[in-house]
PDB file of N, CA and C in Angstrom:
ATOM      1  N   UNK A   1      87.710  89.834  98.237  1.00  0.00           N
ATOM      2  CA  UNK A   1      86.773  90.893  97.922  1.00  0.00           C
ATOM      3  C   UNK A   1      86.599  91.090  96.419  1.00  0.00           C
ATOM      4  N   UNK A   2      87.471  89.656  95.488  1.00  0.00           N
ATOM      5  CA  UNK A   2      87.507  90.745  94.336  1.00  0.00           C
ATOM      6  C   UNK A   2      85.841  90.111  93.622  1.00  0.00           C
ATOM      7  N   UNK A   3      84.947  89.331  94.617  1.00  0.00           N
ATOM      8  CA  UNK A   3      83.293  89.255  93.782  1.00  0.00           C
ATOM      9  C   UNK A   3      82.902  90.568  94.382  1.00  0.00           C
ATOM     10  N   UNK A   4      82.830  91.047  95.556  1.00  0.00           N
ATOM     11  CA  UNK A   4      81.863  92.358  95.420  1.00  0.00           C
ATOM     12  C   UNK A   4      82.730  93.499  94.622  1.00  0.00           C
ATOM     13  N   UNK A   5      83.913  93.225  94.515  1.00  0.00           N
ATOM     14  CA  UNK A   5      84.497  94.536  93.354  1.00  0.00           C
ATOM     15  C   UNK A   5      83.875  94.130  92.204  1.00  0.00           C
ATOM     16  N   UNK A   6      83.700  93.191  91.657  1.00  0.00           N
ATOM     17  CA  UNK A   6      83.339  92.834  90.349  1.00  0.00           C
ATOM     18  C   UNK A   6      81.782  93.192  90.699  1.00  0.00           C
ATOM     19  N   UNK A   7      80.724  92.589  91.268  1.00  0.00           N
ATOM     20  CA  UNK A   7      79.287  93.226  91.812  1.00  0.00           C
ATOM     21  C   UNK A   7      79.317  94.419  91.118  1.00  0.00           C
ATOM     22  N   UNK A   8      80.221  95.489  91.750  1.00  0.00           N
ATOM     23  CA  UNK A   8      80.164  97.047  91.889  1.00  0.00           C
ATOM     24  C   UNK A   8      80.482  97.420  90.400  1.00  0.00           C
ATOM     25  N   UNK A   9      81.604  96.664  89.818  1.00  0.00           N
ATOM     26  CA  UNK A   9      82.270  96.924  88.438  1.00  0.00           C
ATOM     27  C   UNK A   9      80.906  96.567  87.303  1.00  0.00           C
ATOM     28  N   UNK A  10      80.266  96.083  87.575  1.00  0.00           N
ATOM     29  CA  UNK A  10      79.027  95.448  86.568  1.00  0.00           C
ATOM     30  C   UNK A  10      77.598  96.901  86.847  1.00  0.00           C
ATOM     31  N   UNK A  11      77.682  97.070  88.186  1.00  0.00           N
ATOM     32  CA  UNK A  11      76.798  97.983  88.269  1.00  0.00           C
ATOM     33  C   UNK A  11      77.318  99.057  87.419  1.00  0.00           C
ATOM     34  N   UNK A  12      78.120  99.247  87.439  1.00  0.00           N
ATOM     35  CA  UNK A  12      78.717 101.041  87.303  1.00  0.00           C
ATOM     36  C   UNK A  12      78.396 100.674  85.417  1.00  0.00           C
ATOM     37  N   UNK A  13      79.625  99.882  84.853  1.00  0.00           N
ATOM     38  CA  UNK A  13      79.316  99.422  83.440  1.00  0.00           C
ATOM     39  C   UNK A  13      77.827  99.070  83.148  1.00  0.00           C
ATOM     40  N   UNK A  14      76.927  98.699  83.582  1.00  0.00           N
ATOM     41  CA  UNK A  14      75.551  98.898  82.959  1.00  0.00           C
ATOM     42  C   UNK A  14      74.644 100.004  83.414  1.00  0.00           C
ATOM     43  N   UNK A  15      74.455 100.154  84.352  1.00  0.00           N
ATOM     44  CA  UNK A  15      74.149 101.708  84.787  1.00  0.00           C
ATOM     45  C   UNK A  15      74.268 102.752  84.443  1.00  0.00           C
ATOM     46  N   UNK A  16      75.643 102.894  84.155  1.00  0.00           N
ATOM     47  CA  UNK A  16      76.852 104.455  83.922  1.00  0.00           C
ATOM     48  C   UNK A  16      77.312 104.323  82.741  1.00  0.00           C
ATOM     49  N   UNK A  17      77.121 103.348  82.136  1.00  0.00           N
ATOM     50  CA  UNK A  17      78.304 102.820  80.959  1.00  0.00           C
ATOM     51  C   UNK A  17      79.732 103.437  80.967  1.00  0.00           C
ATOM     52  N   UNK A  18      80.198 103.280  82.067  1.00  0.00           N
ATOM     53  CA  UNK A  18      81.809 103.377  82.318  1.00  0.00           C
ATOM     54  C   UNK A  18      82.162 102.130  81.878  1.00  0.00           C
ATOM     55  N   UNK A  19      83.743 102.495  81.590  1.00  0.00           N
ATOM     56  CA  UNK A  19      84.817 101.500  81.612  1.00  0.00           C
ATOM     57  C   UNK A  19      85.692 101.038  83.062  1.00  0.00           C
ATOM     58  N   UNK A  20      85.176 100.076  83.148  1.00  0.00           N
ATOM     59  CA  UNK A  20      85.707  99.598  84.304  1.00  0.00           C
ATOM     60  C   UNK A  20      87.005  98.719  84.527  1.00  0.00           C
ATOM     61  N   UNK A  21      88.056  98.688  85.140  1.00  0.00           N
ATOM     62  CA  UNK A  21      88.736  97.721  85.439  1.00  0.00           C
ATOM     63  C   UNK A  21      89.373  97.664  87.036  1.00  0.00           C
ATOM     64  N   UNK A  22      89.187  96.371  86.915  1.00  0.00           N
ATOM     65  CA  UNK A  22      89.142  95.985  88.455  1.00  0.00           C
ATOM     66  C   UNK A  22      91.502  95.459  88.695  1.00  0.00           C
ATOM     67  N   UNK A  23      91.523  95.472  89.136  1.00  0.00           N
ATOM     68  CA  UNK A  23      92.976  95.672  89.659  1.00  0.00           C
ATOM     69  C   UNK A  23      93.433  95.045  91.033  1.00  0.00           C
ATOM     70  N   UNK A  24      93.979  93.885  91.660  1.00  0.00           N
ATOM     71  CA  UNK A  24      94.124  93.260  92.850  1.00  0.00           C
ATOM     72  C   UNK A  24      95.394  94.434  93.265  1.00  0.00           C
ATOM     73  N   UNK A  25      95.271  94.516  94.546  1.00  0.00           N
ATOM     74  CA  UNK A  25      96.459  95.560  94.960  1.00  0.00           C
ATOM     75  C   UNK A  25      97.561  94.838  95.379  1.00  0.00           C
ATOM     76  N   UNK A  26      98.028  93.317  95.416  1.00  0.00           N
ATOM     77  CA  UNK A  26      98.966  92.668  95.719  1.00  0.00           C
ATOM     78  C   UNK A  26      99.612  92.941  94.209  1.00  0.00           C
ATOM     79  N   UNK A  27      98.869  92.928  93.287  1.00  0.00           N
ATOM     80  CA  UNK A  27      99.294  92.863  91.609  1.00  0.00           C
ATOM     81  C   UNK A  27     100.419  94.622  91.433  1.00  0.00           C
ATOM     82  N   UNK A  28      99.553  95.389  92.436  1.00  0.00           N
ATOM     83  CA  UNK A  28      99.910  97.041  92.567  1.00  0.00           C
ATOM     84  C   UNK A  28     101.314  96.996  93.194  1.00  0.00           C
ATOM     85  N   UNK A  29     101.318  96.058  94.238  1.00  0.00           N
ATOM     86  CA  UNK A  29     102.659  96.364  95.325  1.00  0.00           C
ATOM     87  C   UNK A  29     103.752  95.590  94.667  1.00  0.00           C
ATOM     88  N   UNK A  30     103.309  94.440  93.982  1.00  0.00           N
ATOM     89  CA  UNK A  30     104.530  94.260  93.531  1.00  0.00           C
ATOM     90  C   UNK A  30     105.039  95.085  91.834  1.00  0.00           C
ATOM     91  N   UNK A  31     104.421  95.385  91.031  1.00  0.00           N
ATOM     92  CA  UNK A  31     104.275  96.119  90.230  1.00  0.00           C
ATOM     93  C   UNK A  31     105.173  97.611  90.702  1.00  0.00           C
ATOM     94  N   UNK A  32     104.535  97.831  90.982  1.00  0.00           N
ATOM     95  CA  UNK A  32     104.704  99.621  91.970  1.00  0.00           C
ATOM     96  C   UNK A  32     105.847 100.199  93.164  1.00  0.00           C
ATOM     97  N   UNK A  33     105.535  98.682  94.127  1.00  0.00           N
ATOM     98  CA  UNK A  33     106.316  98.982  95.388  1.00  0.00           C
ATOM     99  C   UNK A  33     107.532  97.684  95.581  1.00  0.00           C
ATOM    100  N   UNK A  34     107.745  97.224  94.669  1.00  0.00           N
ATOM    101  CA  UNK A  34     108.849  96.246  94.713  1.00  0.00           C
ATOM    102  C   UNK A  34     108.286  95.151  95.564  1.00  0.00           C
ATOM    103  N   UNK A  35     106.896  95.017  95.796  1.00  0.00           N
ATOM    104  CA  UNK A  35     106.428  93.977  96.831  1.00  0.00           C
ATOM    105  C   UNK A  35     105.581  94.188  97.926  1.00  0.00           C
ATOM    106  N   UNK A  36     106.491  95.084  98.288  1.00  0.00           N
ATOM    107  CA  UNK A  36     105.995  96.181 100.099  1.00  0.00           C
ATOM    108  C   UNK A  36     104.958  96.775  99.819  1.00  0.00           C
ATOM    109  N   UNK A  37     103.777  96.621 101.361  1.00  0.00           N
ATOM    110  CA  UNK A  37     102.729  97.608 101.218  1.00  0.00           C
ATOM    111  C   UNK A  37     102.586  98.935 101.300  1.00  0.00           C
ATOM    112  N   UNK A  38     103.265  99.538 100.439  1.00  0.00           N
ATOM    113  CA  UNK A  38     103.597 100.936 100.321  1.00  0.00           C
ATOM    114  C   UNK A  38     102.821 102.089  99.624  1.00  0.00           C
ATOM    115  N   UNK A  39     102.142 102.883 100.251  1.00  0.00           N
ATOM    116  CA  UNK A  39     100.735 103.711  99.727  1.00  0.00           C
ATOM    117  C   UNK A  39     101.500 104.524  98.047  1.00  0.00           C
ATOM    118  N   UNK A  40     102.513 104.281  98.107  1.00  0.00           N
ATOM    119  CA  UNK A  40     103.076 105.482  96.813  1.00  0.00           C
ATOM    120  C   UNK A  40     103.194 104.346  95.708  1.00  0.00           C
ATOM    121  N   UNK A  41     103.104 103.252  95.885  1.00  0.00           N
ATOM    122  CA  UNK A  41     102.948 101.940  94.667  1.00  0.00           C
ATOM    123  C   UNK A  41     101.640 102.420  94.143  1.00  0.00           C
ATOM    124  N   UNK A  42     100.412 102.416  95.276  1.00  0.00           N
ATOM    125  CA  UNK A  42      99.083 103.118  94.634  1.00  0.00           C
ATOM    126  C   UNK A  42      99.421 104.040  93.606  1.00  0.00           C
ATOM    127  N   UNK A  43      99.743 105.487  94.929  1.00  0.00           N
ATOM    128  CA  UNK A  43     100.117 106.396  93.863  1.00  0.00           C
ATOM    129  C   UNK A  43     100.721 106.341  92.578  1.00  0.00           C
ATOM    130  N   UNK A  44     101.618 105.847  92.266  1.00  0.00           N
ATOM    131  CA  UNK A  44     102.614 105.442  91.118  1.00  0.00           C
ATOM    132  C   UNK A  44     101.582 104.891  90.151  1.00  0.00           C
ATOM    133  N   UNK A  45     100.717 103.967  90.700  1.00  0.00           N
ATOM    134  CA  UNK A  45     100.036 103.060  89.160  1.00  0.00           C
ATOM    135  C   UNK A  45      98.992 104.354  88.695  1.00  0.00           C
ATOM    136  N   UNK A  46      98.066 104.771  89.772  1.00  0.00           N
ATOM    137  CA  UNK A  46      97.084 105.738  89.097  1.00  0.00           C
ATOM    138  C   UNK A  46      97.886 106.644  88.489  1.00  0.00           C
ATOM    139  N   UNK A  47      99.125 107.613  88.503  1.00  0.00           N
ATOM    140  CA  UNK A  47      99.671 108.252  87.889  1.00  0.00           C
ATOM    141  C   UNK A  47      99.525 107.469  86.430  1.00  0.00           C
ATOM    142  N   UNK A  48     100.507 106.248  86.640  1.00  0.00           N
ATOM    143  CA  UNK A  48     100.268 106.009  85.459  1.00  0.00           C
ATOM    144  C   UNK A  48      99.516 105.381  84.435  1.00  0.00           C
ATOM    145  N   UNK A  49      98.617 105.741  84.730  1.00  0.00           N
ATOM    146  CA  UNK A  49      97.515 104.966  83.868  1.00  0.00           C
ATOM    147  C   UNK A  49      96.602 105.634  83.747  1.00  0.00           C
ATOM    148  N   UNK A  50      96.418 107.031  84.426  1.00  0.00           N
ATOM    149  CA  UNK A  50      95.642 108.558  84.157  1.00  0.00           C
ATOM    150  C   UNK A  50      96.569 109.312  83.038  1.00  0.00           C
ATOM    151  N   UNK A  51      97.025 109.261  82.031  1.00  0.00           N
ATOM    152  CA  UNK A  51      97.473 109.721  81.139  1.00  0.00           C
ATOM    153  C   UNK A  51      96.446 110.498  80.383  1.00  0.00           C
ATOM    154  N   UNK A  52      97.210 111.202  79.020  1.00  0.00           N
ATOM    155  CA  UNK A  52      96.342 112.095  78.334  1.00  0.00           C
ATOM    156  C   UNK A  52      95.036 111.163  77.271  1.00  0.00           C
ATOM    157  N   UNK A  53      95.833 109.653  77.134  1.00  0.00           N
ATOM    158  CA  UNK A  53      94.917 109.216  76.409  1.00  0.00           C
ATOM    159  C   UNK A  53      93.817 108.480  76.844  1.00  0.00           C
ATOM    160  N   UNK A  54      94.203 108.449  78.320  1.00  0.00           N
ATOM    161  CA  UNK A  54      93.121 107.339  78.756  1.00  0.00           C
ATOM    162  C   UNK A  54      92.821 107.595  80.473  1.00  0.00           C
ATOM    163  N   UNK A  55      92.844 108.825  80.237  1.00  0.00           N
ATOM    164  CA  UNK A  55      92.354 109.402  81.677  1.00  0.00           C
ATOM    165  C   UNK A  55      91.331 109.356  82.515  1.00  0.00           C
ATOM    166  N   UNK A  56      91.468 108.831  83.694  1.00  0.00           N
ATOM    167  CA  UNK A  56      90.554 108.363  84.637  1.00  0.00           C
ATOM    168  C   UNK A  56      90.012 109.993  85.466  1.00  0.00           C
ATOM    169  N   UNK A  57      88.342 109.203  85.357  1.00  0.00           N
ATOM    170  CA  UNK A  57      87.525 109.955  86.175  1.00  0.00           C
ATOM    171  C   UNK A  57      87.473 109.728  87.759  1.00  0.00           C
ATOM    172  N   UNK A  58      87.276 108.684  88.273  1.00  0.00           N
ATOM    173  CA  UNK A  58      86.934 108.056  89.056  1.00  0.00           C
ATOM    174  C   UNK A  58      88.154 106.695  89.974  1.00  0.00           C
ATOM    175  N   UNK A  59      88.755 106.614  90.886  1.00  0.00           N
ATOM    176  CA  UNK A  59      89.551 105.124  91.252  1.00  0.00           C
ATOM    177  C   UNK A  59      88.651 105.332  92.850  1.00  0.00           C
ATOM    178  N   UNK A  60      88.310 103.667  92.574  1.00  0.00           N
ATOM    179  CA  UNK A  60      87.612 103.568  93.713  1.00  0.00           C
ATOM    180  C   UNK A  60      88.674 102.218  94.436  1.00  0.00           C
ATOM    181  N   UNK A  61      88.787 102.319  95.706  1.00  0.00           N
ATOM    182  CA  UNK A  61      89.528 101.420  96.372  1.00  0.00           C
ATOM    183  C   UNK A  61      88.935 100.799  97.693  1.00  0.00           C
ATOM    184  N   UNK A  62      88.731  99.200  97.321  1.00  0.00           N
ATOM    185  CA  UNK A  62      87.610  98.756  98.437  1.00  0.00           C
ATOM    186  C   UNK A  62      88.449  97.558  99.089  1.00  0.00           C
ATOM    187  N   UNK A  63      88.518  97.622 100.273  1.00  0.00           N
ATOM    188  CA  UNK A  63      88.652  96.876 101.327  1.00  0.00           C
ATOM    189  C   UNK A  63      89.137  97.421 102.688  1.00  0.00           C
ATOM    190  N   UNK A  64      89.492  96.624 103.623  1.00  0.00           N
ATOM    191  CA  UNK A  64      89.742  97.352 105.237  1.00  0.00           C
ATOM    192  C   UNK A  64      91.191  98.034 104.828  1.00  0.00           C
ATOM    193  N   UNK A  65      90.942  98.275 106.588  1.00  0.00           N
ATOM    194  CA  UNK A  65      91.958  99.878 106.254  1.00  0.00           C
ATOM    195  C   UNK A  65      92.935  99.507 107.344  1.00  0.00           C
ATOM    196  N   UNK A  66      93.798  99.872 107.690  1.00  0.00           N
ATOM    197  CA  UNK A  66      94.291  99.928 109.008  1.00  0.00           C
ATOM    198  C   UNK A  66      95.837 100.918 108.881  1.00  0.00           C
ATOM    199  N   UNK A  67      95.744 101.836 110.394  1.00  0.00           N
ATOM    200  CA  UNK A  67      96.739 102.759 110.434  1.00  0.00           C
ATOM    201  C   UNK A  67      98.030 102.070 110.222  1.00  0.00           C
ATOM    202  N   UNK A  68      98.393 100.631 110.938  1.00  0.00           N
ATOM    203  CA  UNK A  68      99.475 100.258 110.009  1.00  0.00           C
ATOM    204  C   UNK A  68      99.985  99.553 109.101  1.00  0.00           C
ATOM    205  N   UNK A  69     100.165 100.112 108.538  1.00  0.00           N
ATOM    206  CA  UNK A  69     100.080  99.819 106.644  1.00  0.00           C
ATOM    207  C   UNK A  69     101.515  99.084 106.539  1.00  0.00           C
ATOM    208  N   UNK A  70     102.168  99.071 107.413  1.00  0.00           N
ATOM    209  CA  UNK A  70     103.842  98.354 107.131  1.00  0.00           C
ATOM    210  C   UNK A  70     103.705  96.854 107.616  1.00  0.00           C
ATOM    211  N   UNK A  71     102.419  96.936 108.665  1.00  0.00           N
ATOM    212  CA  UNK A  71     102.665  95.519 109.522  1.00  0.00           C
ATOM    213  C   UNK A  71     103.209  95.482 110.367  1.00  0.00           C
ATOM    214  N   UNK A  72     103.561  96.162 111.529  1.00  0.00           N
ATOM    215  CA  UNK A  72     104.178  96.509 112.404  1.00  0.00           C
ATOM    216  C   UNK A  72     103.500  95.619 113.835  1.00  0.00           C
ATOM    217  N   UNK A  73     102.104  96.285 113.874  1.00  0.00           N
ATOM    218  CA  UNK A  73     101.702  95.363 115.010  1.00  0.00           C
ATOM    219  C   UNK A  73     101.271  94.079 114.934  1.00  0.00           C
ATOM    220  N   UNK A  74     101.225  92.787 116.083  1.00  0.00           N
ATOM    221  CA  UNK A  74     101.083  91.703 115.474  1.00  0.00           C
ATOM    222  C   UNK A  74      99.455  91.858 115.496  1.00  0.00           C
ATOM    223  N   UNK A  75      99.086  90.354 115.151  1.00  0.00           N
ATOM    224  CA  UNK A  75      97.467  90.568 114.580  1.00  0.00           C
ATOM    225  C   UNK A  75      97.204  91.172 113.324  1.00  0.00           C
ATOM    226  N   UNK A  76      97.748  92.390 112.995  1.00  0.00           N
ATOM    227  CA  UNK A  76      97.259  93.282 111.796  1.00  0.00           C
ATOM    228  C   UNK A  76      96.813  92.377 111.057  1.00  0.00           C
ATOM    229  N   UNK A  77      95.535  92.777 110.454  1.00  0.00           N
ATOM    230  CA  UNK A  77      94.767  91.932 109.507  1.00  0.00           C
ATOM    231  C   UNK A  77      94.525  92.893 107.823  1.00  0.00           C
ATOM    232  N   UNK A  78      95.775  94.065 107.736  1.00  0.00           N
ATOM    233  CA  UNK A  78      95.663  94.782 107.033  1.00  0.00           C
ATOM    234  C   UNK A  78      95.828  94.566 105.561  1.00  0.00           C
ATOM    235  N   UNK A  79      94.337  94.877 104.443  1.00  0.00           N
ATOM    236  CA  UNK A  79      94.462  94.420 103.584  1.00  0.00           C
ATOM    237  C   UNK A  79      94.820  95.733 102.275  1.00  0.00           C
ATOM    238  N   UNK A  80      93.835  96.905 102.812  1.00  0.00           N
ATOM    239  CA  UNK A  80      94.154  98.203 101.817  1.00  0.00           C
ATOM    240  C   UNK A  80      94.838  99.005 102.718  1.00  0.00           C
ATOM    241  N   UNK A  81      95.559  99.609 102.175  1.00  0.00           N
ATOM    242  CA  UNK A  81      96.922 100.940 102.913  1.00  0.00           C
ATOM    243  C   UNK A  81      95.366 102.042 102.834  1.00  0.00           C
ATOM    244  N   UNK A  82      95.887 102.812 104.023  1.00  0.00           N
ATOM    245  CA  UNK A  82      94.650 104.163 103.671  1.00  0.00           C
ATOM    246  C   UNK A  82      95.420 105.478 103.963  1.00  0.00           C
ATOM    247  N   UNK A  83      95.272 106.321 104.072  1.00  0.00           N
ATOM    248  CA  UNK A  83      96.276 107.721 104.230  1.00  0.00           C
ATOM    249  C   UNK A  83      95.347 108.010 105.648  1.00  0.00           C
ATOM    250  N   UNK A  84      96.257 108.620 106.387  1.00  0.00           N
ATOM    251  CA  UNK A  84      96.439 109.113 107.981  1.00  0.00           C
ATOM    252  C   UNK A  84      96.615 110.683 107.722  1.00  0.00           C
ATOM    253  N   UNK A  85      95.475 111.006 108.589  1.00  0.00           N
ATOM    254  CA  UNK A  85      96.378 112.549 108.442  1.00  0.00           C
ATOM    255  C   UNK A  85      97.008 112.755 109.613  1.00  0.00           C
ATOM    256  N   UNK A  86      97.432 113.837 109.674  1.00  0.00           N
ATOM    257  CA  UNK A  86      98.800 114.173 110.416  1.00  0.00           C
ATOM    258  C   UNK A  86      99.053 113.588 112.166  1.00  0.00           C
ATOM    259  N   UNK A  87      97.634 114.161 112.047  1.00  0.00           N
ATOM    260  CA  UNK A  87      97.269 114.338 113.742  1.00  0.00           C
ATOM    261  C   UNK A  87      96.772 112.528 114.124  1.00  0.00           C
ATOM    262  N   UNK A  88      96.985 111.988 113.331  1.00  0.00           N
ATOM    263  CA  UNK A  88      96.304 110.275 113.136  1.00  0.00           C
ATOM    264  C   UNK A  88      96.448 110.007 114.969  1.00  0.00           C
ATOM    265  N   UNK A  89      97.012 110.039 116.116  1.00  0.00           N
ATOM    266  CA  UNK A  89      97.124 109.748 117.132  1.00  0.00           C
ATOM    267  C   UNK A  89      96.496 110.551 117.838  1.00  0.00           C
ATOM    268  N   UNK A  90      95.284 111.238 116.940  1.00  0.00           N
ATOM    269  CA  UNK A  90      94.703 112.503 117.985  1.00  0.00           C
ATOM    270  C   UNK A  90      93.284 111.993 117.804  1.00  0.00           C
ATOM    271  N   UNK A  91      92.482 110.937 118.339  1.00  0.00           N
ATOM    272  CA  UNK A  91      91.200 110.740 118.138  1.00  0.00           C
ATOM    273  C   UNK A  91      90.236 111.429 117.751  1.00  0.00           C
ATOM    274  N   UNK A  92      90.196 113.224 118.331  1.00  0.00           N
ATOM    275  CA  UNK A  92      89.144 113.605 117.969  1.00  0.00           C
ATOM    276  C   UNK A  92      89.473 114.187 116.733  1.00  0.00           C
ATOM    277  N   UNK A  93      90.457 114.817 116.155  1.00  0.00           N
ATOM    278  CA  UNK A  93      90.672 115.976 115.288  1.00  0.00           C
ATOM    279  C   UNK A  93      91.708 114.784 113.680  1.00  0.00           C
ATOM    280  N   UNK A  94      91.926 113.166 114.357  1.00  0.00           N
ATOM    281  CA  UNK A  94      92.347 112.617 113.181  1.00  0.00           C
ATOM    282  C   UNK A  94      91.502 112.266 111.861  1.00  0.00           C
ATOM    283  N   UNK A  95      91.824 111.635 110.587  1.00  0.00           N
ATOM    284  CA  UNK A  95      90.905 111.335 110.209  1.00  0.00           C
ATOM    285  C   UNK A  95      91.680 110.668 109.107  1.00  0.00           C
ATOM    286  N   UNK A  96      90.303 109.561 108.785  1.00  0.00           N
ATOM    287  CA  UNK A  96      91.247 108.646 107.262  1.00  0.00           C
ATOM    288  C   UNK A  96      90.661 108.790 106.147  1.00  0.00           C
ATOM    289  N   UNK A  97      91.605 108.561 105.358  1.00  0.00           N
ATOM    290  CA  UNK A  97      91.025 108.654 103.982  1.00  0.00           C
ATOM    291  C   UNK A  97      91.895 107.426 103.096  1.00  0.00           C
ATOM    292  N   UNK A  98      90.993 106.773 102.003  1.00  0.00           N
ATOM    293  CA  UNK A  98      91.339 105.729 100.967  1.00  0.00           C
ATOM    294  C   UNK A  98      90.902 106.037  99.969  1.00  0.00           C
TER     295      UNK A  98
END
C-alpha cells in the first residue's frame, strides 16, 4: 500500500502544503513494539514525534483492519491493528476505529 500512501502524501503536500511523511508500520512494531503487532508501538511513535517542536496536526493510518491484531485466528490477513471498543462482540452497539 505504500504507492497509494505516497498518491495521498503528494496530494495533501501540493494541495495543503503540509509536511508529509509516510512511515511503514512493520518499521513502527519493531521500533515501538519489540516486533509484535501491538496497537501501543503506534501509540508510543505518535507520542513521540508530536513533540513541542514538531507537532503533528493530522496521523492518518491506511490499510485493513482486523479485530485480531495478535494473529490468533488462522487465515488472518491482518495488516493495520485498529482499536475495538469495548462491546467489539456486540454487532449492533460495537464499533472500530484506526
Amino acid at each position: 500500500m505504500m504507492g497509494q500512501a505516497q498518491r495521498i502524501a503528494n496530494y495533501h503536500q501540493t494541495k495543503n502544503n503540509f509536511s508529509v511523511q509516510i512511515v511503514d508500520t512493520d518499521k513502527i512494531y519493531n521500533e515501538f513494539g519489540s516486533g509484535s503487532r501491538d496497537l501501543t508501538a503506534i501509540r508510543d511513535f505518535v507520542t513521540k514525534i508530536n513533540n513541542p517542536l514538531g507537532s503533528l496536526k493530522y496521523v492518518f493510518i491506511l490499510g485493513d483492519t482486523s479485530y485480531d491484531y495478535k494473529d490468533r485466528v488462522s487465515g488472518n490477513s491482518n495488516v493495520v491493528s485498529s482499536y475495538q471498543s469495548e462491546s467489539s462482540s456486540d454487532f449492533v452497539s460495537s464499533f472500530v476505529s484506526r
